[in-house]
N, C-alpha and C. Protein backbone atom coordinates (compact mmCIF):
# COMPACT_ATOMS: atom_id res chain seq x y z
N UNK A 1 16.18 14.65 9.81
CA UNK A 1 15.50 13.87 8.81
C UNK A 1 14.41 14.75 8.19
N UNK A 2 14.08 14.68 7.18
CA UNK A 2 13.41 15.64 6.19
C UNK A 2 12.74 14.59 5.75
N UNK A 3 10.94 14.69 6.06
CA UNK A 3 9.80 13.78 5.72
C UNK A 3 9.23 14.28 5.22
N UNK A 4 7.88 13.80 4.24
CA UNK A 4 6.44 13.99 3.39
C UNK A 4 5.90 13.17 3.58
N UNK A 5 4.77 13.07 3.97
CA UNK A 5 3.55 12.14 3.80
C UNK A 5 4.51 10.74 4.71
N UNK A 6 5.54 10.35 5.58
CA UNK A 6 5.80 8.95 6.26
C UNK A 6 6.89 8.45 5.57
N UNK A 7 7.28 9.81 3.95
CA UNK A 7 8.51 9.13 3.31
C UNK A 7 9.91 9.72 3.74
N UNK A 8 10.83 9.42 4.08
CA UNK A 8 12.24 9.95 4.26
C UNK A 8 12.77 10.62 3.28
N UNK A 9 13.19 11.51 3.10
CA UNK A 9 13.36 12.39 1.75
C UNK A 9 14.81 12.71 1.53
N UNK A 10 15.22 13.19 2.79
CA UNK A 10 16.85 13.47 2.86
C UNK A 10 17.51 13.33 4.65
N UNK A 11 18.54 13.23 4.92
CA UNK A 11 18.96 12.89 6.00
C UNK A 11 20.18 13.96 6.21
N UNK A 12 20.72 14.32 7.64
CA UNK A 12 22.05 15.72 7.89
C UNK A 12 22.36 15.10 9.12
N UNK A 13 23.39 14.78 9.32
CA UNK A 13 24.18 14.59 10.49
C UNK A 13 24.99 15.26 10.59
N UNK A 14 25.24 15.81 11.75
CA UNK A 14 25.96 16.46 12.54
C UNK A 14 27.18 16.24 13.20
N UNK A 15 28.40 16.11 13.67
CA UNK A 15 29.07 15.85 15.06
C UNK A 15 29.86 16.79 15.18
N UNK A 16 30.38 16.67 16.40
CA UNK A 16 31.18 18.06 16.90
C UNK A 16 30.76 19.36 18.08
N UNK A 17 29.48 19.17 17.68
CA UNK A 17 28.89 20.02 17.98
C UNK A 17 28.96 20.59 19.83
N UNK A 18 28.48 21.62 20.66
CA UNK A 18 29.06 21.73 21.73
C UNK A 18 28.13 21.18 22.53
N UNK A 19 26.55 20.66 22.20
CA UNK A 19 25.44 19.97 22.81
C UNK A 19 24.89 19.55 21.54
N UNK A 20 24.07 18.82 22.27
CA UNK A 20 23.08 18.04 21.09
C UNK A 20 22.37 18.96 20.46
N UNK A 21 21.39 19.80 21.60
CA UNK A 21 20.48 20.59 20.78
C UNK A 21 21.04 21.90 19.61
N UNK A 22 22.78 21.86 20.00
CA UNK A 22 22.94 22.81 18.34
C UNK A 22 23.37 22.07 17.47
N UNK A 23 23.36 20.74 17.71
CA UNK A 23 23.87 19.74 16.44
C UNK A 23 22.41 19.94 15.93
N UNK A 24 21.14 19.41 16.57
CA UNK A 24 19.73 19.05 15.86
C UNK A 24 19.48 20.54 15.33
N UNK A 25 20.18 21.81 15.46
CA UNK A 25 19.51 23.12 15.31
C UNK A 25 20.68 23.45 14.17
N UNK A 26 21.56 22.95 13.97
CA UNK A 26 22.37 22.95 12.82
C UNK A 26 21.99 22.10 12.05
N UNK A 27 22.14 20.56 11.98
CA UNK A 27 21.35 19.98 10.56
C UNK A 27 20.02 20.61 10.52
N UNK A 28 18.91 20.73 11.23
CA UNK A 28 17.59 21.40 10.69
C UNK A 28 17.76 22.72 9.83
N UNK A 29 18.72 23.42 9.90
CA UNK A 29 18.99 24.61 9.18
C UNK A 29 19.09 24.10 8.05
N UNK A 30 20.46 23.07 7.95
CA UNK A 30 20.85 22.81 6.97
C UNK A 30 19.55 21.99 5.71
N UNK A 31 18.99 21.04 6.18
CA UNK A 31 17.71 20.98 5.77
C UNK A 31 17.12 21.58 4.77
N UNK A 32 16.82 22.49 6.28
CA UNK A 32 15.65 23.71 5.48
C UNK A 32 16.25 24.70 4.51
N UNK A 33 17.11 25.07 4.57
CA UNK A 33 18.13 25.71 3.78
C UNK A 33 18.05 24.87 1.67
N UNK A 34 18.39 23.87 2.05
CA UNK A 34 17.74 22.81 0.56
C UNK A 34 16.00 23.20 0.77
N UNK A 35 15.51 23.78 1.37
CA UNK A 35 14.37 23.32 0.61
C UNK A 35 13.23 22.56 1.55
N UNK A 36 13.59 21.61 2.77
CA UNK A 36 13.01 20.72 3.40
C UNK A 36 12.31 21.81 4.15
N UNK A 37 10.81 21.51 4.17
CA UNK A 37 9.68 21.95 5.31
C UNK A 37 9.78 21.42 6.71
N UNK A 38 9.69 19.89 6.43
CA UNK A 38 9.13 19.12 7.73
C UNK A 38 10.67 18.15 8.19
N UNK A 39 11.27 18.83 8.64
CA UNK A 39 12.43 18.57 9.25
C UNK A 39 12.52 17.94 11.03
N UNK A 40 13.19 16.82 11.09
CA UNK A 40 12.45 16.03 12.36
C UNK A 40 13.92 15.35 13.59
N UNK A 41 14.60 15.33 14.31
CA UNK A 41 15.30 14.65 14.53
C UNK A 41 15.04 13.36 14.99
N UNK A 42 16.18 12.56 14.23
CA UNK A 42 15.52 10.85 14.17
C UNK A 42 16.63 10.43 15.71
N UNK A 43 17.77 10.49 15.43
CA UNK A 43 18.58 10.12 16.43
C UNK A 43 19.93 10.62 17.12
N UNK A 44 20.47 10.81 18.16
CA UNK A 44 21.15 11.67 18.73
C UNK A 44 22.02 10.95 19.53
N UNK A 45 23.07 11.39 19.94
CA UNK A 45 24.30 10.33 20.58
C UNK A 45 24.66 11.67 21.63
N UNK A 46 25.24 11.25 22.60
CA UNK A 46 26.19 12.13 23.20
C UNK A 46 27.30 11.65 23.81
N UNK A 47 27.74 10.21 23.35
CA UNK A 47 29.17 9.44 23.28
C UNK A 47 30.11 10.61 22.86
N UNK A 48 31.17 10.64 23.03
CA UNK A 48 32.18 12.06 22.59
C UNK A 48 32.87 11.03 21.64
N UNK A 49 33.11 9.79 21.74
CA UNK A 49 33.74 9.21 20.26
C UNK A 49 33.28 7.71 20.08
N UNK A 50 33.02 7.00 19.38
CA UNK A 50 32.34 6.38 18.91
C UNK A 50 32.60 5.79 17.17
N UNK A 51 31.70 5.48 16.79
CA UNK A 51 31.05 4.59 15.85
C UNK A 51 29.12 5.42 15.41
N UNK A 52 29.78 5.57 14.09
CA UNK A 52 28.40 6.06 13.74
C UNK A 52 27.95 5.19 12.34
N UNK A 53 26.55 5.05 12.22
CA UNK A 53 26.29 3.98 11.64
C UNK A 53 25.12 4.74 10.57
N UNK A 54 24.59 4.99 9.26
CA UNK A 54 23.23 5.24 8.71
C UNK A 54 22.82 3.91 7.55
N UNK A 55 21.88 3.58 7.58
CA UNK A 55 21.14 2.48 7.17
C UNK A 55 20.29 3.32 6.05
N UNK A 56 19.68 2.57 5.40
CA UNK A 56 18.88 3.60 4.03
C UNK A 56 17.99 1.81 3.78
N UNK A 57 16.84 2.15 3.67
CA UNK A 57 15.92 1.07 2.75
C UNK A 57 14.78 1.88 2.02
N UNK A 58 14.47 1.30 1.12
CA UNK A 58 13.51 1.25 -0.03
C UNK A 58 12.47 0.37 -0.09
N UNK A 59 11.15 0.31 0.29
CA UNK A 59 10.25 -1.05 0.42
C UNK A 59 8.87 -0.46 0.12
N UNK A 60 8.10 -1.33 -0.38
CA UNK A 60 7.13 -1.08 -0.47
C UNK A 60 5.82 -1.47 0.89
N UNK A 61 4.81 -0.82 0.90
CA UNK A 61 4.30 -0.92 2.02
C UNK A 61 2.98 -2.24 1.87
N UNK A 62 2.34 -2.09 2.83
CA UNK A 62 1.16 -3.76 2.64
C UNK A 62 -0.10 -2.59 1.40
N UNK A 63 0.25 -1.51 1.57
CA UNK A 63 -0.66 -0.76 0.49
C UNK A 63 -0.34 0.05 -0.64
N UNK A 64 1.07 -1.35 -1.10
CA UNK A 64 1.85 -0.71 -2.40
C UNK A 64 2.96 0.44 -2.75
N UNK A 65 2.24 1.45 -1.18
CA UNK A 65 3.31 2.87 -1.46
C UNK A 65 5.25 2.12 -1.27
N UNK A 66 5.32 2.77 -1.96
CA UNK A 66 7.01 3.09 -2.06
C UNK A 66 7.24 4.18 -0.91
N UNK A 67 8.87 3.59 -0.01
CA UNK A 67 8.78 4.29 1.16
C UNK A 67 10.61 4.14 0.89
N UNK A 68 10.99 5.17 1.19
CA UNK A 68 12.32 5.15 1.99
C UNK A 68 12.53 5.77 2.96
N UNK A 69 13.55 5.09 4.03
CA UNK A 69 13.78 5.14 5.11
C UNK A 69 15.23 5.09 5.41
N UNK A 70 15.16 5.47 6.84
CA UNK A 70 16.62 5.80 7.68
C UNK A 70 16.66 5.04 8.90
N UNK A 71 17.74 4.58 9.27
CA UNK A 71 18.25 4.48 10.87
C UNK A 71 19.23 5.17 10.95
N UNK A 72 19.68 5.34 11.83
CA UNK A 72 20.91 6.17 12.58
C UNK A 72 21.69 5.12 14.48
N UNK A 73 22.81 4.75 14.03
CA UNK A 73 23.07 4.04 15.54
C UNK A 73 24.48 4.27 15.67
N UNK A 74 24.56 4.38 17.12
CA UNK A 74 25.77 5.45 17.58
C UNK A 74 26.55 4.07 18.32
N UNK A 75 27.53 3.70 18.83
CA UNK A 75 28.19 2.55 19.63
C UNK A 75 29.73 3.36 19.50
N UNK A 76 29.79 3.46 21.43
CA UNK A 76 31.87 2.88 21.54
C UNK A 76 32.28 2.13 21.49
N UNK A 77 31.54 0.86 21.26
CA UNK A 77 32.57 -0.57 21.05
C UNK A 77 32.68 -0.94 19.48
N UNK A 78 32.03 -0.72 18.49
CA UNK A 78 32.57 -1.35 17.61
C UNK A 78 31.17 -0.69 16.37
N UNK A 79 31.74 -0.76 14.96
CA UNK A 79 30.54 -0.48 13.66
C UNK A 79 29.29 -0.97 13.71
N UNK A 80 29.91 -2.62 13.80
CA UNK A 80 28.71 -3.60 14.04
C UNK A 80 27.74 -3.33 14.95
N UNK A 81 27.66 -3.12 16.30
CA UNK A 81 27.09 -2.77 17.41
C UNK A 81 26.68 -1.38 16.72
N UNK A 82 27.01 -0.23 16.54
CA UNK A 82 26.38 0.80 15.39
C UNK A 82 24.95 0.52 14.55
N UNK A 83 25.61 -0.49 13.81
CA UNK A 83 25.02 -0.81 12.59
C UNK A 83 23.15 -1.66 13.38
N UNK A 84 23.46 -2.53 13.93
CA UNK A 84 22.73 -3.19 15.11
C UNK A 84 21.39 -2.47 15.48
N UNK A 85 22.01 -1.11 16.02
CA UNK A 85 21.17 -0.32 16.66
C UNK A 85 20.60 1.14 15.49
N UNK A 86 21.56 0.89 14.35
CA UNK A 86 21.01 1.89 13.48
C UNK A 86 19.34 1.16 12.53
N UNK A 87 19.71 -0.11 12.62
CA UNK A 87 18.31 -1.37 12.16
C UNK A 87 17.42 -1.06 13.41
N UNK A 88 17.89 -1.43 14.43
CA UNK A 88 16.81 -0.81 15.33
C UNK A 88 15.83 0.31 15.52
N UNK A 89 16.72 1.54 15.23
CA UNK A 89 16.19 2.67 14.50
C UNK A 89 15.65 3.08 13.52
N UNK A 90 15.73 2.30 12.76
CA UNK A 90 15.26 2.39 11.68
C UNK A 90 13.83 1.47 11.36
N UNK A 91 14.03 0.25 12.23
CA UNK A 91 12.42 -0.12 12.68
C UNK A 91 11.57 0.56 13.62
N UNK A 92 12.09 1.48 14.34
CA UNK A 92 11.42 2.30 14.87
C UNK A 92 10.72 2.96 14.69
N UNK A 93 11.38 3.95 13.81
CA UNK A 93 10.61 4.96 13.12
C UNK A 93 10.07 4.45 11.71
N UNK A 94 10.14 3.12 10.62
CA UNK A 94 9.52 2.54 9.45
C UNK A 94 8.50 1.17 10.12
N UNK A 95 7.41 1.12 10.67
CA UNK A 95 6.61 0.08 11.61
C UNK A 95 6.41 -0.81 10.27
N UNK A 96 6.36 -0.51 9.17
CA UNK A 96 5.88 -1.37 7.80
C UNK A 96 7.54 -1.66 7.51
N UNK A 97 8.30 -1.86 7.55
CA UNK A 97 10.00 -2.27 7.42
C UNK A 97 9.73 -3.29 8.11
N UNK A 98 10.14 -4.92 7.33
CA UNK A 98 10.86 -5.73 7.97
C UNK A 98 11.99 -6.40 7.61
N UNK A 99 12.62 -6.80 8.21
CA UNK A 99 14.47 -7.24 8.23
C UNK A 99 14.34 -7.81 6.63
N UNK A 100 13.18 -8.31 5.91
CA UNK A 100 13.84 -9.15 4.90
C UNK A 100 13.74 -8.59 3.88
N UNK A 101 13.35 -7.09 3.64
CA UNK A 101 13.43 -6.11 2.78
C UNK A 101 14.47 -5.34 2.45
N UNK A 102 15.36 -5.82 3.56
CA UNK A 102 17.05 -5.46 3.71
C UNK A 102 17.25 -3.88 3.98
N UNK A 103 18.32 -3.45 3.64
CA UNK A 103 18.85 -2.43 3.95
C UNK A 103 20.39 -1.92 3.34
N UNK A 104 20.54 -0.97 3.19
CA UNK A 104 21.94 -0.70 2.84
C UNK A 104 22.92 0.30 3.73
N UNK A 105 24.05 0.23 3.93
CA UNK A 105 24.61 0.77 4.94
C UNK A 105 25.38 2.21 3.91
N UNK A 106 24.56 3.18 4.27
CA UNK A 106 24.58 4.83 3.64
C UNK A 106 26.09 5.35 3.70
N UNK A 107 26.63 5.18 5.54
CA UNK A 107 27.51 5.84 5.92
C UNK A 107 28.27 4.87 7.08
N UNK A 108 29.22 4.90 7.13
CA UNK A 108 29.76 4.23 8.45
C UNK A 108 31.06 5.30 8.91
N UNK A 109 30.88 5.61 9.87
CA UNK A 109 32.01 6.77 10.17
C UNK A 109 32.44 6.77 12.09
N UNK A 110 34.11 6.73 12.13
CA UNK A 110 34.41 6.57 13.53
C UNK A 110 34.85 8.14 13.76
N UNK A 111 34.01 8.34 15.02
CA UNK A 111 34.16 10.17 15.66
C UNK A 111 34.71 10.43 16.74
């Protein structure tokens, strides 16, 4: 995840990879490579196949700023369960995000 100032700027997912830490050391390249300074990993799976889920919102904050944001949620049983835990994530890391500001589903992909 590629941040400024608390805003989400661009997002790189990875899979395949032979551990986690060269998936997070491959998208951060990739990143920084565009351009991104402050490059961060938001979320990480080590399910070997699965359900991958990215969420994207746009909201404004209780002090007007304009913010976009990410989740990321990984599940072997099913998108939904993905999707579930990618909102979860995505309230995690956005504390000013709430459910009725919605969200849009970026990516949905089975690995």
């Amino acid at each position: 995840m590629a941040k400024e100032q608390g805003n989400s700027l661009a997002i790189e997912w990875v899979v395949g990879e032979q551990s986690i830490s060269q998936a997070i050391t491959s998208a951060k390249s990739t990143l920084n490579a565009q351009g991104f300074a402050h490059v961060f990993p938001q979320a990480k799976s080590a399910i070997p196949h699965g359900w991958m889920v990215v969420v994207k919102t746009v909201y404004k904050t209780v002090t007007g700023r304009v913010r976009t944001s990410y989740g990321c949620g990984f599940s072997q049983e099913s998108a939904h369960a993905a999707e579930e835990l990618a909102v979860s994530d995505l309230h995690a890391y956005s504390w000013g995000w709430k459910p009725e500001y919605g969200y849009a589903k970026v990516e949905v992909k089975r690995y």
